[in-house]
Protein backbone atom coordinates (compact mmCIF):
# COMPACT_ATOMS: atom_id res chain seq x y z
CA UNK A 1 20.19 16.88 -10.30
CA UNK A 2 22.92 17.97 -7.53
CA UNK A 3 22.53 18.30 -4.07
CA UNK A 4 20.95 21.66 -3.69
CA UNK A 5 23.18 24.25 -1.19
CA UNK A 6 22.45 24.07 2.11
CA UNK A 7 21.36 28.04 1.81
CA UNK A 8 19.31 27.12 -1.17
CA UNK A 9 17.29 24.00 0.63
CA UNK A 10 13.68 24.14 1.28
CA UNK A 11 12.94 25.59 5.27
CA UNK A 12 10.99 23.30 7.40
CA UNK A 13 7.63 24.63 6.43
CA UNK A 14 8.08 25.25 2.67
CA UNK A 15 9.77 21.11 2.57
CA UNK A 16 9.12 17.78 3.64
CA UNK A 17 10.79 17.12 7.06
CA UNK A 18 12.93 13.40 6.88
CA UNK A 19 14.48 12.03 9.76
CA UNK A 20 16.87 9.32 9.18
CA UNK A 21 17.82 6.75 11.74
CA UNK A 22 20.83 4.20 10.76
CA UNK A 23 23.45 3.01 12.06
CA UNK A 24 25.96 2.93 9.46
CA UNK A 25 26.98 6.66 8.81
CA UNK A 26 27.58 5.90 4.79
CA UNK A 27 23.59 4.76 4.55
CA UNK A 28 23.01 7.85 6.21
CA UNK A 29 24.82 10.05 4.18
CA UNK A 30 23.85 8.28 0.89
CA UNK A 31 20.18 8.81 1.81
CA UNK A 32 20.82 12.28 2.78
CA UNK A 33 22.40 13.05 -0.52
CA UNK A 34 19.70 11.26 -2.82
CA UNK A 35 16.85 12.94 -0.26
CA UNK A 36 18.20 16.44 -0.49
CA UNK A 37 18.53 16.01 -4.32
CA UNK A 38 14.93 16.59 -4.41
CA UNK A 39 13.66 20.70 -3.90
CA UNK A 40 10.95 19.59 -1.71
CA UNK A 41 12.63 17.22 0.93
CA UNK A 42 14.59 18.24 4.08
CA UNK A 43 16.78 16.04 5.82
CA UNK A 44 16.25 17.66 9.40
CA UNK A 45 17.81 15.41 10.95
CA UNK A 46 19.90 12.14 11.86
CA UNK A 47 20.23 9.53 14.19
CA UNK A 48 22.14 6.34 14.85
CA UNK A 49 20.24 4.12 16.81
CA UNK A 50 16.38 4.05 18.08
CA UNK A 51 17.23 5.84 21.66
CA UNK A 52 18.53 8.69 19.49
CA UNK A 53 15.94 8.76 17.10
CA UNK A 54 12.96 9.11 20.20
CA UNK A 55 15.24 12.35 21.14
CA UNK A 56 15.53 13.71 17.69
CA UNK A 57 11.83 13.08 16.97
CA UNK A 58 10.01 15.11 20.20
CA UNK A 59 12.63 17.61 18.68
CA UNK A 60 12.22 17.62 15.05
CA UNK A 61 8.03 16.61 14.90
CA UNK A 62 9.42 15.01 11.00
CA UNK A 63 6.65 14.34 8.68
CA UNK A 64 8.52 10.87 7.65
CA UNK A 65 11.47 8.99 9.80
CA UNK A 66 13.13 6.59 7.61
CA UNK A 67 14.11 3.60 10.48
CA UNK A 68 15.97 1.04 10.22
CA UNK A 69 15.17 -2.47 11.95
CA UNK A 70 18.79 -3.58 13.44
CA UNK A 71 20.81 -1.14 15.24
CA UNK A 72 22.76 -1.23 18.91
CA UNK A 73 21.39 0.72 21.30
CA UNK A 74 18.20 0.15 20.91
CA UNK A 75 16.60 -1.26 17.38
CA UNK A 76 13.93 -0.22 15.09
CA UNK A 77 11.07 -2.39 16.51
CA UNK A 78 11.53 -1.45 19.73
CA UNK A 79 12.16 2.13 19.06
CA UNK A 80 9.01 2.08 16.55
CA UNK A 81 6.11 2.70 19.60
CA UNK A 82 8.01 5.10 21.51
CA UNK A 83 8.65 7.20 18.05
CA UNK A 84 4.29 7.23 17.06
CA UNK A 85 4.25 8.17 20.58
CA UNK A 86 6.73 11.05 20.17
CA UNK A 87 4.48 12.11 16.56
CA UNK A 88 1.58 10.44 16.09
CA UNK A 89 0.87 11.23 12.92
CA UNK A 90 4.45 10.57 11.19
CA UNK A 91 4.57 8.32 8.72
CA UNK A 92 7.25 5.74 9.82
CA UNK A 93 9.55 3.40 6.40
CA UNK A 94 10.57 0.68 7.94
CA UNK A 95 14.10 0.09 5.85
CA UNK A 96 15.69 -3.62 6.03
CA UNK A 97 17.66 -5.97 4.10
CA UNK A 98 15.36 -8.55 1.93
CA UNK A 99 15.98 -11.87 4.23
CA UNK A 100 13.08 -13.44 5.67
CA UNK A 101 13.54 -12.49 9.01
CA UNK A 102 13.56 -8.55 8.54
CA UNK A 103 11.04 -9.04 6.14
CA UNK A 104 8.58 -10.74 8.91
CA UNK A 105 9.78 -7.85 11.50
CA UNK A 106 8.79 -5.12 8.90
CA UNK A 107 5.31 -7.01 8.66
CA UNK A 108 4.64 -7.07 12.35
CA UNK A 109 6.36 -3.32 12.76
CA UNK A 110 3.06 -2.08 9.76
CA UNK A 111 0.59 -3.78 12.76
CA UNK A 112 2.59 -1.65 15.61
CA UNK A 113 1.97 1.21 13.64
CA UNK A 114 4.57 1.45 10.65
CA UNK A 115 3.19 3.30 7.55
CA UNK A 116 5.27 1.26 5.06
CA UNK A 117 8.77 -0.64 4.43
CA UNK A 118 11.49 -0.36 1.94
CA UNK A 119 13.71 -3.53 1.23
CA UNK A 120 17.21 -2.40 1.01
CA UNK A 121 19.77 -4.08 -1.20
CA UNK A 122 21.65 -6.50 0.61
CA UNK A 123 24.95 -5.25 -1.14
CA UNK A 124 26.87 -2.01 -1.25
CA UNK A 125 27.32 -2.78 -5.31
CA UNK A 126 23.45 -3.09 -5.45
CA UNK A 127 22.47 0.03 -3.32
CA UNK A 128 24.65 2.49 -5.71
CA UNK A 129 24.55 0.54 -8.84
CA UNK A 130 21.07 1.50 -9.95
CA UNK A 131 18.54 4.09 -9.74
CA UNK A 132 15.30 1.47 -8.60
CA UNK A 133 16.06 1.63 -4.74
CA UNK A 134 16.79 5.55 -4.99
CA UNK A 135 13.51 6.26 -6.87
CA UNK A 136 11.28 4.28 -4.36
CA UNK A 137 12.70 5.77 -1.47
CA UNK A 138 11.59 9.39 -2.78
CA UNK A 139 8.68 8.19 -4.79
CA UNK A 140 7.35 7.14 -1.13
CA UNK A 141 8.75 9.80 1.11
CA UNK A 142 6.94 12.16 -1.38
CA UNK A 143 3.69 10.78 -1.68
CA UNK A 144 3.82 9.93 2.58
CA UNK A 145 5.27 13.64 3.29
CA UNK A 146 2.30 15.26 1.06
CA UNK A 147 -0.30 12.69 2.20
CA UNK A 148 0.39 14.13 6.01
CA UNK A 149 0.52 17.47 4.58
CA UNK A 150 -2.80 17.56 3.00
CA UNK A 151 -4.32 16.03 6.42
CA UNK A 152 -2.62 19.05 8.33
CA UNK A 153 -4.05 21.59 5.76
CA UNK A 154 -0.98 22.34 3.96
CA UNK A 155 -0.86 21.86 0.09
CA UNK A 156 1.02 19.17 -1.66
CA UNK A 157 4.43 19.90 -2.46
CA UNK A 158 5.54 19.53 -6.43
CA UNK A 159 2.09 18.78 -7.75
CA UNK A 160 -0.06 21.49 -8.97
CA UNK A 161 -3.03 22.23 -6.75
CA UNK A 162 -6.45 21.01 -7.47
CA UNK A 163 -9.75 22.77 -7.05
CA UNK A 164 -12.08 22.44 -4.01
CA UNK A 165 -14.32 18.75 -4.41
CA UNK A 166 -17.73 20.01 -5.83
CA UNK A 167 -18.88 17.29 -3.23
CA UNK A 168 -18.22 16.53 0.82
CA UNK A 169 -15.52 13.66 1.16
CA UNK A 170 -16.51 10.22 1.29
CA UNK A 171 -19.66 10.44 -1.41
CA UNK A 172 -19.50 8.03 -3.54
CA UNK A 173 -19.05 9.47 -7.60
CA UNK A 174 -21.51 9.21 -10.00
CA UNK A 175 -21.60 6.58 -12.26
CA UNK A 176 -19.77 7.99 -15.16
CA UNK A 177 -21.81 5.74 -17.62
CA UNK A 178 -24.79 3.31 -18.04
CA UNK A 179 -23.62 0.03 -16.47
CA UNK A 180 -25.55 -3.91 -17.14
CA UNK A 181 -27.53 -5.05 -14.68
CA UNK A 182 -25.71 -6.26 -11.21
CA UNK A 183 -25.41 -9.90 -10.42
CA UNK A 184 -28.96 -11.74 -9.89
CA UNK A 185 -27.06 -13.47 -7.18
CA UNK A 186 -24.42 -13.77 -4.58
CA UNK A 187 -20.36 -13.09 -5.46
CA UNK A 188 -18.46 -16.06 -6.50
CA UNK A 189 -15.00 -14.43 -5.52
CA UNK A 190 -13.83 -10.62 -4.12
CA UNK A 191 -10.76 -9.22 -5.81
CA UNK A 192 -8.36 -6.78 -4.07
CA UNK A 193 -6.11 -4.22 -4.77
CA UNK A 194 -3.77 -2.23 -2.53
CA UNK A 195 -0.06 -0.93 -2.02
CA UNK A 196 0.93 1.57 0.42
CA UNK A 197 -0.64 1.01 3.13
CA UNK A 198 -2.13 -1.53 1.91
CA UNK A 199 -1.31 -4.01 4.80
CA UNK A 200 -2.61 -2.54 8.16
CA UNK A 201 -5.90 -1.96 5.56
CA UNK A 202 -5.83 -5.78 4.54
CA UNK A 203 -5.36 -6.53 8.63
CA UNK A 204 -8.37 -4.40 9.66
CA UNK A 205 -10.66 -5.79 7.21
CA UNK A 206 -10.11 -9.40 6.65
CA UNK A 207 -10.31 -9.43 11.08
CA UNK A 208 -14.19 -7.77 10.35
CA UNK A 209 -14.87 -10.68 8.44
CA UNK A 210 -17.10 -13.59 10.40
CA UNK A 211 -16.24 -16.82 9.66
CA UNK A 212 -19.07 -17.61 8.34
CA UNK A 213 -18.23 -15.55 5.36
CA UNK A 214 -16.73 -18.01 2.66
CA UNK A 215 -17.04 -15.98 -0.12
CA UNK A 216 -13.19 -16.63 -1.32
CA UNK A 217 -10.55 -13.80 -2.04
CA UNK A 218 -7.85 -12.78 -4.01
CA UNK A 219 -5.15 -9.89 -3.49
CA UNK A 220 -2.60 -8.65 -4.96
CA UNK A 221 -0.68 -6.05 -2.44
CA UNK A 222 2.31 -4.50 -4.08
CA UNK A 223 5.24 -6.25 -2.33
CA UNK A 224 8.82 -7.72 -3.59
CA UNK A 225 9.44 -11.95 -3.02
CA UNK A 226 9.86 -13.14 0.34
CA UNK A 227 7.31 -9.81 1.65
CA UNK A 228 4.28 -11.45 0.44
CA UNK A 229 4.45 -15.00 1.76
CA UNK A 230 5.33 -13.14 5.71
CA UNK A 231 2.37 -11.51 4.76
CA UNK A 232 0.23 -14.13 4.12
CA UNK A 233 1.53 -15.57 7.46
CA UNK A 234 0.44 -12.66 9.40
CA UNK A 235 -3.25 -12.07 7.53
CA UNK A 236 -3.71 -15.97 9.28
CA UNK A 237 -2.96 -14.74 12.13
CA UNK A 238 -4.72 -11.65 12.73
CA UNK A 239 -8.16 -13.30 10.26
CA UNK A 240 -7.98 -16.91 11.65
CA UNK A 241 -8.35 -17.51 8.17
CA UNK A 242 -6.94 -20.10 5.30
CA UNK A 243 -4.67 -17.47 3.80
CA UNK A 244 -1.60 -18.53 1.26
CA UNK A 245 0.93 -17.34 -0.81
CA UNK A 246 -0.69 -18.21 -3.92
CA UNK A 247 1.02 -21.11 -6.40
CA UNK A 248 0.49 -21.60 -9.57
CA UNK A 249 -2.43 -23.98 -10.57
CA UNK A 250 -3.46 -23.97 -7.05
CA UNK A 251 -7.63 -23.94 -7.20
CA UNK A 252 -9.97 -21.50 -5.69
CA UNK A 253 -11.65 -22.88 -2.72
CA UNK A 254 -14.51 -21.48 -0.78
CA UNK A 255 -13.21 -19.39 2.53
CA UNK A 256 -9.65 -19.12 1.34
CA UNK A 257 -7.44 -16.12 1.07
CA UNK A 258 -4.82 -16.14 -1.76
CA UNK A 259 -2.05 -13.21 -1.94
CA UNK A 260 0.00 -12.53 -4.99
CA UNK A 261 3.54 -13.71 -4.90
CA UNK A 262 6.64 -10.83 -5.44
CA UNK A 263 7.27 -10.81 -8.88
CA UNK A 264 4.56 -12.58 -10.45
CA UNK A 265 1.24 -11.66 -11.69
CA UNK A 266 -1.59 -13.52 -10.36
CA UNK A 267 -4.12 -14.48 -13.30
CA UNK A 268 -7.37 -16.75 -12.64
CA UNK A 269 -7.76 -19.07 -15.41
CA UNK A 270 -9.94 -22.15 -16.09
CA UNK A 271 -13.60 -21.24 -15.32
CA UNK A 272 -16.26 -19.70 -13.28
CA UNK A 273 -16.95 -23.22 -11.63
CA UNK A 274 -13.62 -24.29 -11.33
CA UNK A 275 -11.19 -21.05 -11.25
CA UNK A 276 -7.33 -22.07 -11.43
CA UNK A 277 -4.65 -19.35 -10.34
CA UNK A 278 -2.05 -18.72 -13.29
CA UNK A 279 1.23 -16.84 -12.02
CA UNK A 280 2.47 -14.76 -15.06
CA UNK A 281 6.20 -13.63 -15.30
CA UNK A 282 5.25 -11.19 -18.04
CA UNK A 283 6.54 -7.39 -17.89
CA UNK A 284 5.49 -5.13 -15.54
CA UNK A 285 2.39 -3.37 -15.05
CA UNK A 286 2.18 0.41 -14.17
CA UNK A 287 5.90 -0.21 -13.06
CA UNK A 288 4.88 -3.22 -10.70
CA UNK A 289 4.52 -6.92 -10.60
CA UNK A 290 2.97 -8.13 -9.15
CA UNK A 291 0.08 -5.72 -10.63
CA UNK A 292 -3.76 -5.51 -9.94
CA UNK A 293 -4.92 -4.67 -13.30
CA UNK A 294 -3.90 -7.91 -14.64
CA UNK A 295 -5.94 -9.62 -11.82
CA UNK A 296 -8.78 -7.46 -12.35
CA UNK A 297 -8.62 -8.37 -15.93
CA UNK A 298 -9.00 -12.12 -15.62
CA UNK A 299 -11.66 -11.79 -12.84
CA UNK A 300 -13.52 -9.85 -14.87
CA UNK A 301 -13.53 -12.43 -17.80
CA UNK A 302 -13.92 -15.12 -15.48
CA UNK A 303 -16.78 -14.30 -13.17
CA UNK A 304 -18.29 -11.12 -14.85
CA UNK A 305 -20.96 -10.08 -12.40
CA UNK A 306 -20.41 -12.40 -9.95
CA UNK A 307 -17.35 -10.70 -8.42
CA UNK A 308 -16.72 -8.01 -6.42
CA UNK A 309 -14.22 -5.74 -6.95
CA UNK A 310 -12.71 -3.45 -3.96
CA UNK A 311 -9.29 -1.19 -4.14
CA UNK A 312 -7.54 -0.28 -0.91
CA UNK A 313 -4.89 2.64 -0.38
CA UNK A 314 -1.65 2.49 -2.43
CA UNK A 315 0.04 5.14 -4.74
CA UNK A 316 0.28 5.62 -8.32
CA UNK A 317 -2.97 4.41 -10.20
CA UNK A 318 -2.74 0.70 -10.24
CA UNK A 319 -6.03 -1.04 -10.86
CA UNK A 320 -7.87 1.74 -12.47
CA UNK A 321 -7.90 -0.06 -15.96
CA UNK A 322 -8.83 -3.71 -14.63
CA UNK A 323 -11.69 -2.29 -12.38
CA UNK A 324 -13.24 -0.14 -15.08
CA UNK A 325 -13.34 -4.14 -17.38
CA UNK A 326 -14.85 -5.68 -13.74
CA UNK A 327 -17.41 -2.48 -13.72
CA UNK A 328 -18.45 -3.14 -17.37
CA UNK A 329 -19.29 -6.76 -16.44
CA UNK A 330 -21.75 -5.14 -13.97
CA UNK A 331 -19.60 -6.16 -11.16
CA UNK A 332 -19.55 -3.76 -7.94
CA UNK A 333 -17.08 -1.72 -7.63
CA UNK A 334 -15.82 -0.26 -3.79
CA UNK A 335 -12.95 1.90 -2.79
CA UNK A 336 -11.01 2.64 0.57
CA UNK A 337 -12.31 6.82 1.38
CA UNK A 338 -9.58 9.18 1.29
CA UNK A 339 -9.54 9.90 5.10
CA UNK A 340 -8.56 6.59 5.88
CA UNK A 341 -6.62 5.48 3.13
CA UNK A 342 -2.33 6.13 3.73
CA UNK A 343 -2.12 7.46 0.24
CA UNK A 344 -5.76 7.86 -1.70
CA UNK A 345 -3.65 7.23 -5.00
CA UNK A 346 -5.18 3.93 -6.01
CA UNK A 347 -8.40 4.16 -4.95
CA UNK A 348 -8.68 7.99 -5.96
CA UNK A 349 -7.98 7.30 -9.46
CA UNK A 350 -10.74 4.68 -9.57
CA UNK A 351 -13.22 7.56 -7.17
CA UNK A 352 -12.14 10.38 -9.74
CA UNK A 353 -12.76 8.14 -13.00
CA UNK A 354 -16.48 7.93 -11.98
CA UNK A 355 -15.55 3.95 -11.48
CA UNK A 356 -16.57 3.67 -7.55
CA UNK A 357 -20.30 2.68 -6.51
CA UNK A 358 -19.45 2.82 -3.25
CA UNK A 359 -16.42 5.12 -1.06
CA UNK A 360 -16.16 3.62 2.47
CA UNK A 361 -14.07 4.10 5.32
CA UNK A 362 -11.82 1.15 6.12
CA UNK A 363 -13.24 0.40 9.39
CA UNK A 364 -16.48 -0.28 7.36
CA UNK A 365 -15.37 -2.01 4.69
CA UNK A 366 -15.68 -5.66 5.97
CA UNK A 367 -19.76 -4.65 6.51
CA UNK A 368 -20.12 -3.39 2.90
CA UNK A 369 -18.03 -5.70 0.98
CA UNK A 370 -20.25 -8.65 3.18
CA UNK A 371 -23.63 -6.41 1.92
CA UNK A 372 -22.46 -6.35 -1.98
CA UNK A 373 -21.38 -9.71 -1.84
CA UNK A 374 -24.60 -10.90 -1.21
CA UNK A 375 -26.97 -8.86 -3.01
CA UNK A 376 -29.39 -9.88 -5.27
């Protein structure tokens, strides 16, 4: 689709509002062009380097600022505070290149307030060559920009809209079918699913977790290689917690924390007694991999009603399938509520599908995951 006229674009309250804060003038540009492709974005405005960006932002109020980490001046991380202070409720990208370094910055810029990241291409030939780093840029500047939107009272922008709930927000659904009996005893394992958003929700609820809770856990967090071994790093730290990158044929031990690697689908294989994590470099899943439906899948034919299932914010509808197969087992099912989830995508299709026996707030989460975990 070409770039719309600039007489034709979207005004600032009929659009999603983008600022986008680069150094290089070409990634600006190139953005701006694949942004304004779209009839329900608007670039409103540019900057080069984080001091800039704090001036454009008290201006502007954008919905979304697309920032990048290194730039002269002053860079993203530092600029990041100063720009939630400027618009609290914009949803910050934090954009870098996929080393190591930028990939541990983007982690701790999500616990200074960062909604998400996007991992650019490290080459010119890479950014331009394909459509996969275009279409995640405005897959998540949509879903952010309407996210924000909805909490302000606006409607969503390009999606039809949907009726009024018949019930208040944060009820949990009614069962949408008889279920077997719940587990005559404690949880043997708690599986997690999340993606946007996903890790300040991971943060906040692993640190509500005592100690003294063993109960082990697996997660698979929609991230790209090198992302979700940083992340493990920083779950440690904020948890004090045993939490890994998970390997293949590693075995589950009480009061550890295992995160899907980029690119591979975690699996738990062996048996209920002795469970043995399988990495899986089969296609993708609902257009990601690592994906939470295949990890909901084995759990479920592993542990049956001795696991707990629990889906955190993220877009799209991963994890719908595999948590219906850990509900039929007579697992427990819990989602992440809609006001505090980034983007209730995830955990909405699970609400919606009459999956959910429970819809909590994140803050409470730790408390009711500890409560299902050992019910009897």
């Amino acid at each position: 689709m070409a770039t719309a006229p600039r007489s034709l674009r979207p005004n600032a309250n009929a659009a999603i509002n983008v600022l986008l804060v680069d150094d290089s003038a070409v990634i600006r540009g190139m953005l701006r062009r694949w942004l304004e492709e779209s009839d329900i974005i608007r670039v409103a405005g540019t900057a080069a380097d984080g001091q800039a960006a704090i001036r454009e932002a008290q201006s502007l109020k954008p919905d979304i600022i697309i920032l990048d980490i290194e730039m002269p001046v002053m860079d993203g991380i530092t600029a990041l505070p100063k720009l939630k202070a400027a618009v609290p409720d914009c949803h910050i990208i934090m954009a870098s290149t996929l080393t190591t370094r930028n990939a541990d910055i983007s982690l701790q810029a999500m616990r200074l307030g960062a909604t998400d990241y996007i991992p650019k291409p490290e080459s010119r030939v890479e950014m331009t060559g394909g459509t996969s780093f275009k279409d995640a840029i405005i897959e998540k500047v949509v879903a952010l920009g309407n996210a924000r939107r909805q909490r302000q009272g606006k409607p969503a922008l390009g999606v039809a809209p949907t009726p009024p709930s018949p019930r208040p927000l944060n009820v949990a659904p009614l069962k949408a079918a008889p279920r077997p009996r719940q587990s005559a005893g404690p949880a043997q394992i708690i599986a997690i699913g999340s993606s946007t958003g996903g890790p300040q929700a991971l943060f906040k609820f692993l640190e509500g977790l005592p100690a003294s809770f063993q109960t082990p856990i697996v997660i698979t967090q929609h991230m790209p290689p090198t992302f979700t071994e940083i992340l493990a790093g920083h779950l440690k730290k904020v948890s004090g917690r045993d939490c890994r990158e998970a390997k293949n044929g590693d075995h589950i031990r009480r009061g550890q924390v295992y995160v899907a690697p980029g690119g591979k689908h975690m699996l738990l294989k062996g048996s209920a007694g002795d469970p043995v994590i399988e990495l899986d470099d089969g296609p993708e899943e609902n257009f990601c991999k690592p994906a939470v439906d295949p990890m909901f899948r084995s759990v479920a034919s592993l542990f049956g009603n001795r696991a707990l299932c629990v889906v955190l914010t993220g877009m799209g509808s991963d994890g719908c399938k595999g948590a219906a197969e850990m509900r039929k087992t007579g697992a427990p099912v819990l989602v992440q509520d809609e006001a505090t989830s980034t983007v209730w995508g995830m955990p909405g299709a699970v609400s919606k599908a009459g999956l959910a026996d429970q819809t909590i707030p994140i803050g409470r989460m730790a408390d009711a995951v500890m409560r299902a975990a050992k019910s009897e």
